[in-house]
Protein backbone atom coordinates (compact mmCIF):
# COMPACT_ATOMS: atom_id res chain seq x y z
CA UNK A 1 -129.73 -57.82 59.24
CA UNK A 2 -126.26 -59.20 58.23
CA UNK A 3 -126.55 -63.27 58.67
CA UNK A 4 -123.06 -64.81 60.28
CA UNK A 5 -122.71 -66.44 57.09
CA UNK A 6 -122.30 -63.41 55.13
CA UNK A 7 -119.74 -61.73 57.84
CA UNK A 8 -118.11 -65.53 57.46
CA UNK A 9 -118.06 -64.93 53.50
CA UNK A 10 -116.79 -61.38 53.76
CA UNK A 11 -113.89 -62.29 56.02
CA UNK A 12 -112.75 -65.02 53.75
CA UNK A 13 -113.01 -63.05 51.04
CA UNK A 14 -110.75 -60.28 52.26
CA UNK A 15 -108.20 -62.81 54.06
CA UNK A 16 -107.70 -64.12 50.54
CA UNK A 17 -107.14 -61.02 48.43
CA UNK A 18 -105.50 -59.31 51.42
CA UNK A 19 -102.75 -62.38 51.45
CA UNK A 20 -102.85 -62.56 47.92
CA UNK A 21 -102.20 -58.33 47.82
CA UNK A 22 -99.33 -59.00 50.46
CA UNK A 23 -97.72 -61.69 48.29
CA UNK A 24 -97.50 -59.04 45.29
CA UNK A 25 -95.84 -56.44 47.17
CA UNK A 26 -93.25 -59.50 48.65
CA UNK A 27 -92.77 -61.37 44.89
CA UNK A 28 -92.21 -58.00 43.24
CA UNK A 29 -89.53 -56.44 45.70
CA UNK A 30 -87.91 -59.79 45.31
CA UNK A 31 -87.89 -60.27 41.92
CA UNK A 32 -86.79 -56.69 41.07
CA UNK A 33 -83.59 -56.35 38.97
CA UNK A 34 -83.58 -60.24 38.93
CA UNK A 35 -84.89 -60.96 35.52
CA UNK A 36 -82.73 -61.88 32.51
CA UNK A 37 -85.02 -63.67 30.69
CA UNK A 38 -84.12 -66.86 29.56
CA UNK A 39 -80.51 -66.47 30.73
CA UNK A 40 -82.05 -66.28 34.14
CA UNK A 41 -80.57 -68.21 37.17
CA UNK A 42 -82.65 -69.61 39.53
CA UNK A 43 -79.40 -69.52 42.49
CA UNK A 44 -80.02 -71.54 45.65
CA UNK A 45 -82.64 -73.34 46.44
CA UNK A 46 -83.26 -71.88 49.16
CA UNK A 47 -83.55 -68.12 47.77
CA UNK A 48 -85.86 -69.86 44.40
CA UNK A 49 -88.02 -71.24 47.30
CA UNK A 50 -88.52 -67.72 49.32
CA UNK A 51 -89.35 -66.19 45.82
CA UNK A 52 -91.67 -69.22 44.63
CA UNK A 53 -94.08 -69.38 46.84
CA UNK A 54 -95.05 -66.08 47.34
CA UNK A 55 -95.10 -65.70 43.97
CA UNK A 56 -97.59 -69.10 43.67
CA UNK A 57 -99.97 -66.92 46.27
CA UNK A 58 -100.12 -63.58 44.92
CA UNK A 59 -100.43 -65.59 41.21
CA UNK A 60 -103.31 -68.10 42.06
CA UNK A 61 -105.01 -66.87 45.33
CA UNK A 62 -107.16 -64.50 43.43
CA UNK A 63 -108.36 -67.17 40.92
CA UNK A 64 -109.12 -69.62 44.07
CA UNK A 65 -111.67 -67.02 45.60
CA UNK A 66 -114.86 -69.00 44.25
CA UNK A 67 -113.41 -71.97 45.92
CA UNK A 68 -112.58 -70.49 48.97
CA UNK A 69 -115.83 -68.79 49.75
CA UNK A 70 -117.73 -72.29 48.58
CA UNK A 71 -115.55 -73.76 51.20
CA UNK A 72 -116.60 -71.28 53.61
CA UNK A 73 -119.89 -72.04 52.72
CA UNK A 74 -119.75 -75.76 53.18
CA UNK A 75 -117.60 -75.81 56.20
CA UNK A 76 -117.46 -72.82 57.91
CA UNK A 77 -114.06 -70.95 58.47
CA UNK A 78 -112.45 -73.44 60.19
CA UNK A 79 -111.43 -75.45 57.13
CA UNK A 80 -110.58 -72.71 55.13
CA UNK A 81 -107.08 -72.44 56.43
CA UNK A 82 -106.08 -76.30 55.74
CA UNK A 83 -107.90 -75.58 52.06
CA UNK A 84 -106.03 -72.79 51.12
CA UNK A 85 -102.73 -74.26 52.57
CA UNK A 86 -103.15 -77.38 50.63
CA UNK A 87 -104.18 -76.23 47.87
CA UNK A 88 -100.71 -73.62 48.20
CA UNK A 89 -98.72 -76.84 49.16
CA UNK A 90 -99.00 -78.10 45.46
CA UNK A 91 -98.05 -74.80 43.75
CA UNK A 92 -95.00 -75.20 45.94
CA UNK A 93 -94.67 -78.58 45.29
CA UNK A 94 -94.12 -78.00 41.53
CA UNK A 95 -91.60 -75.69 42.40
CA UNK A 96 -89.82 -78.11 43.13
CA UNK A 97 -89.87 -79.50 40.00
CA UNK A 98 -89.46 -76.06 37.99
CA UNK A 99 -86.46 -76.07 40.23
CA UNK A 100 -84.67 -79.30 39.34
CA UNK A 101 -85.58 -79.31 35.75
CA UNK A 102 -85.06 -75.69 34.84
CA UNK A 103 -81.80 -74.72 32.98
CA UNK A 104 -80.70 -71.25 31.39
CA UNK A 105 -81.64 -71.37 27.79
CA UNK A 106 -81.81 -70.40 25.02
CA UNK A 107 -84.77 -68.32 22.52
CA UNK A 108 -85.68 -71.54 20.16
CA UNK A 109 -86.27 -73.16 22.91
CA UNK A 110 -88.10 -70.50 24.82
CA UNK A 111 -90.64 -70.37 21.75
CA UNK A 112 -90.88 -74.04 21.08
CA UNK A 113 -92.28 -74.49 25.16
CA UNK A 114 -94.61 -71.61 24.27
CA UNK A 115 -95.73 -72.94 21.26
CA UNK A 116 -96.18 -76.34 22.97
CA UNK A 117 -98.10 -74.50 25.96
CA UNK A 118 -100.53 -73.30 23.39
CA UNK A 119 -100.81 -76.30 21.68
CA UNK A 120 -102.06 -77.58 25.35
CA UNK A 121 -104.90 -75.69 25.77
CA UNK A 122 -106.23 -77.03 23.25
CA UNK A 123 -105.92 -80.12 24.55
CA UNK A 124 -109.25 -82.76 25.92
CA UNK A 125 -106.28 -82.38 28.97
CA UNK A 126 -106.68 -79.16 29.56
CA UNK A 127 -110.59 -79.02 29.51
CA UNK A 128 -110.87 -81.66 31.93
CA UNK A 129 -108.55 -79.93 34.76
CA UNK A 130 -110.26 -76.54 33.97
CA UNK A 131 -113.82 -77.83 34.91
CA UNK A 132 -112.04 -79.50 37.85
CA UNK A 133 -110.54 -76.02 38.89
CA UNK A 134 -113.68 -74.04 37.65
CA UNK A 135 -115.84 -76.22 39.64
CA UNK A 136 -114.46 -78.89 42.26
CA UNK A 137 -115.50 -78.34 46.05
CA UNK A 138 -113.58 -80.92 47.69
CA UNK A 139 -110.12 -80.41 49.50
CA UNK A 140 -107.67 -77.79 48.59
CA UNK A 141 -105.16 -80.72 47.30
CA UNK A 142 -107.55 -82.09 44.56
CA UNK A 143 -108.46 -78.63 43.73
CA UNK A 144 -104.59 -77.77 43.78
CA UNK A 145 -103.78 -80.44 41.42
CA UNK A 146 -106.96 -80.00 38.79
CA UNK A 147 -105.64 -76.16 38.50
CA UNK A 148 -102.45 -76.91 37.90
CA UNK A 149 -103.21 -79.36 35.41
CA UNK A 150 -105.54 -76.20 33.87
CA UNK A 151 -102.69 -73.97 34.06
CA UNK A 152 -99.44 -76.06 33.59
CA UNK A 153 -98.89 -74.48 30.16
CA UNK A 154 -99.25 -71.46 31.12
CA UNK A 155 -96.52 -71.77 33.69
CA UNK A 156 -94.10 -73.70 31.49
CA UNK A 157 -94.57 -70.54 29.29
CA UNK A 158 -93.86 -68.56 32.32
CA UNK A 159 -90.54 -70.55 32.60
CA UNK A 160 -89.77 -70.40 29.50
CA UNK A 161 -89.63 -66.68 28.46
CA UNK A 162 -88.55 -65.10 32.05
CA UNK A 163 -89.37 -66.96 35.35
CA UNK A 164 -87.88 -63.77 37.10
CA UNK A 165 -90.26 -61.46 35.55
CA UNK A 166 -92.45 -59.11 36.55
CA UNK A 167 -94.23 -58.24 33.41
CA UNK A 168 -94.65 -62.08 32.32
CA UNK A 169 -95.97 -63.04 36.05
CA UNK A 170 -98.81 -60.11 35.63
CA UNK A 171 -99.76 -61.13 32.09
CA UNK A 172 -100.13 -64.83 32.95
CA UNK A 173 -101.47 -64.05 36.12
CA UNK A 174 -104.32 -61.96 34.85
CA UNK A 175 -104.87 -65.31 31.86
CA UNK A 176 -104.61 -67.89 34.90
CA UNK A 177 -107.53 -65.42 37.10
CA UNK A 178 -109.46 -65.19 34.25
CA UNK A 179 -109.82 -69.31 33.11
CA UNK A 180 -110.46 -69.89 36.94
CA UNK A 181 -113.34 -67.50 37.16
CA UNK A 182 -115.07 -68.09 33.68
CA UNK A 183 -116.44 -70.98 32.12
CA UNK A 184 -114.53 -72.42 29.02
CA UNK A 185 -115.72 -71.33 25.84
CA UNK A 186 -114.18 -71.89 22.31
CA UNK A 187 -114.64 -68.41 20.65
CA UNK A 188 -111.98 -67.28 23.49
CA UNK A 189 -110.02 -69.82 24.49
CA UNK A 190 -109.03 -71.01 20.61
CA UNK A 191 -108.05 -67.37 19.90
CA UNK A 192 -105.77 -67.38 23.07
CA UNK A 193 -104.38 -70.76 22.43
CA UNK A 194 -103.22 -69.32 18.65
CA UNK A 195 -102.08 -66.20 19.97
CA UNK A 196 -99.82 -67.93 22.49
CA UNK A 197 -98.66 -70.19 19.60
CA UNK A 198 -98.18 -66.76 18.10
CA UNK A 199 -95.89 -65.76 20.32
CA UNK A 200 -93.84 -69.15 20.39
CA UNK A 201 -93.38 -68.37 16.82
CA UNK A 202 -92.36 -64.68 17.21
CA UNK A 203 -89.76 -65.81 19.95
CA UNK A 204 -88.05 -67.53 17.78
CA UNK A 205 -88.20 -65.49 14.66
CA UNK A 206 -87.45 -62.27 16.38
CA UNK A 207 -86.42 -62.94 19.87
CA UNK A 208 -85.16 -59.59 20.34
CA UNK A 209 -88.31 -57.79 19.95
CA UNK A 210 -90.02 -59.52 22.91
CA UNK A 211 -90.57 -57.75 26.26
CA UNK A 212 -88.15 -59.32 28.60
CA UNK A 213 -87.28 -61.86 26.78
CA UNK A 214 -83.09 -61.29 26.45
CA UNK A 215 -80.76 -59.76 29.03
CA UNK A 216 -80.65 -55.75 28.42
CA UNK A 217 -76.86 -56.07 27.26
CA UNK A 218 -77.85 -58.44 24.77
């Protein structure tokens, strides 16, 4: 016999990926034909906004399911709406920042921010908001901010070499899913942290080899 808690489990479970599925399809259609690397514009706030957070959803839901079913666990289904909201909230909330900070630019800096983003996870920093992300059960705005202390690298790398694209937001998607979901362990996460220095490095040397890094006509 299926217990209510499992039913409970299963429908959290699906309400996450299913929103986080639905924010793909919305983030994707938006952001198509709008990347041009790091001469990309972010244009009103209002439009950066409406592409932001559904991007933040369909990029960190998936990573947040272990929370999200703990919290179902713990509190039943009513509090899983105010979790994942808050924890959302913050995502959004440092789009805010992205948004008054961020500038078109240029490659040397694209690869010096990715070099510095790779010099971060190696960081005691970085270890200490991953185990917060990896592990915390509290409310979905200390969760929010542990993970994006784990992952604020990897988004400045995101910014960095083409906030409007598609092919960066799946590749640092998949690294942000992964560090959620599995423990921290040196004889992975060193490798990664060199090969994103790496690719600081090979930005700058030969910027024009990089997937989406420069505008087509350039």
């Amino acid at each position: 016999m299926i217990s209510v808690m499992s039913v409970r489990v299963a429908v959290a479970l699906t309400a996450t990926l299913g929103l986080a599925a639905a924010c793909w399809v919305i983030a994707v259609q938006q952001m198509n034909g709008m990347n041009m690397g790091v001469a990309t514009s972010l244009g009103s706030f209002a439009f950066f906004a409406a592409l932001w957070v559904p991007m933040m959803a369909a990029m960190m839901l998936p990573g947040a399911v272990p929370a999200v079913l703990r919290r179902t666990r713990d509190g039943g289904m009513r509090t899983v709406p105010l979790f994942v909201g808050s924890y959302l909230a913050i995502w959004a909330a440092l789009g805010v920042a992205v948004y008054l900070v961020y500038r078109p630019h240029g490659t040397v800096a694209a690869g010096v921010v990715t070099i510095a983003a790779g010099l971060y996870e190696l960081t005691p920093a970085k270890r200490h908001f991953r185990r917060g992300c990896h592990d915390r059960t509290g409310s979905g705005l200390g969760f929010g901010l542990d993970c994006v202390g784990s992952s604020i690298g990897l988004m400045a790398l995101l910014v960095a070499v083409g906030v409007m694209s598609i092919f960066w937001m799946a590749v640092i998607a998949a690294v942000v899913i992964a560090q959620k979901v599995l423990p921290s362990k040196a004889a992975i996460d060193v490798p990664l942290a060199l090969a994103i220095i790496g690719l600081g490095v090979w930005i700058i040397v030969t910027p024009a080899s990089v997937p989406g890094l420069t505008p087509p006509m350039m």
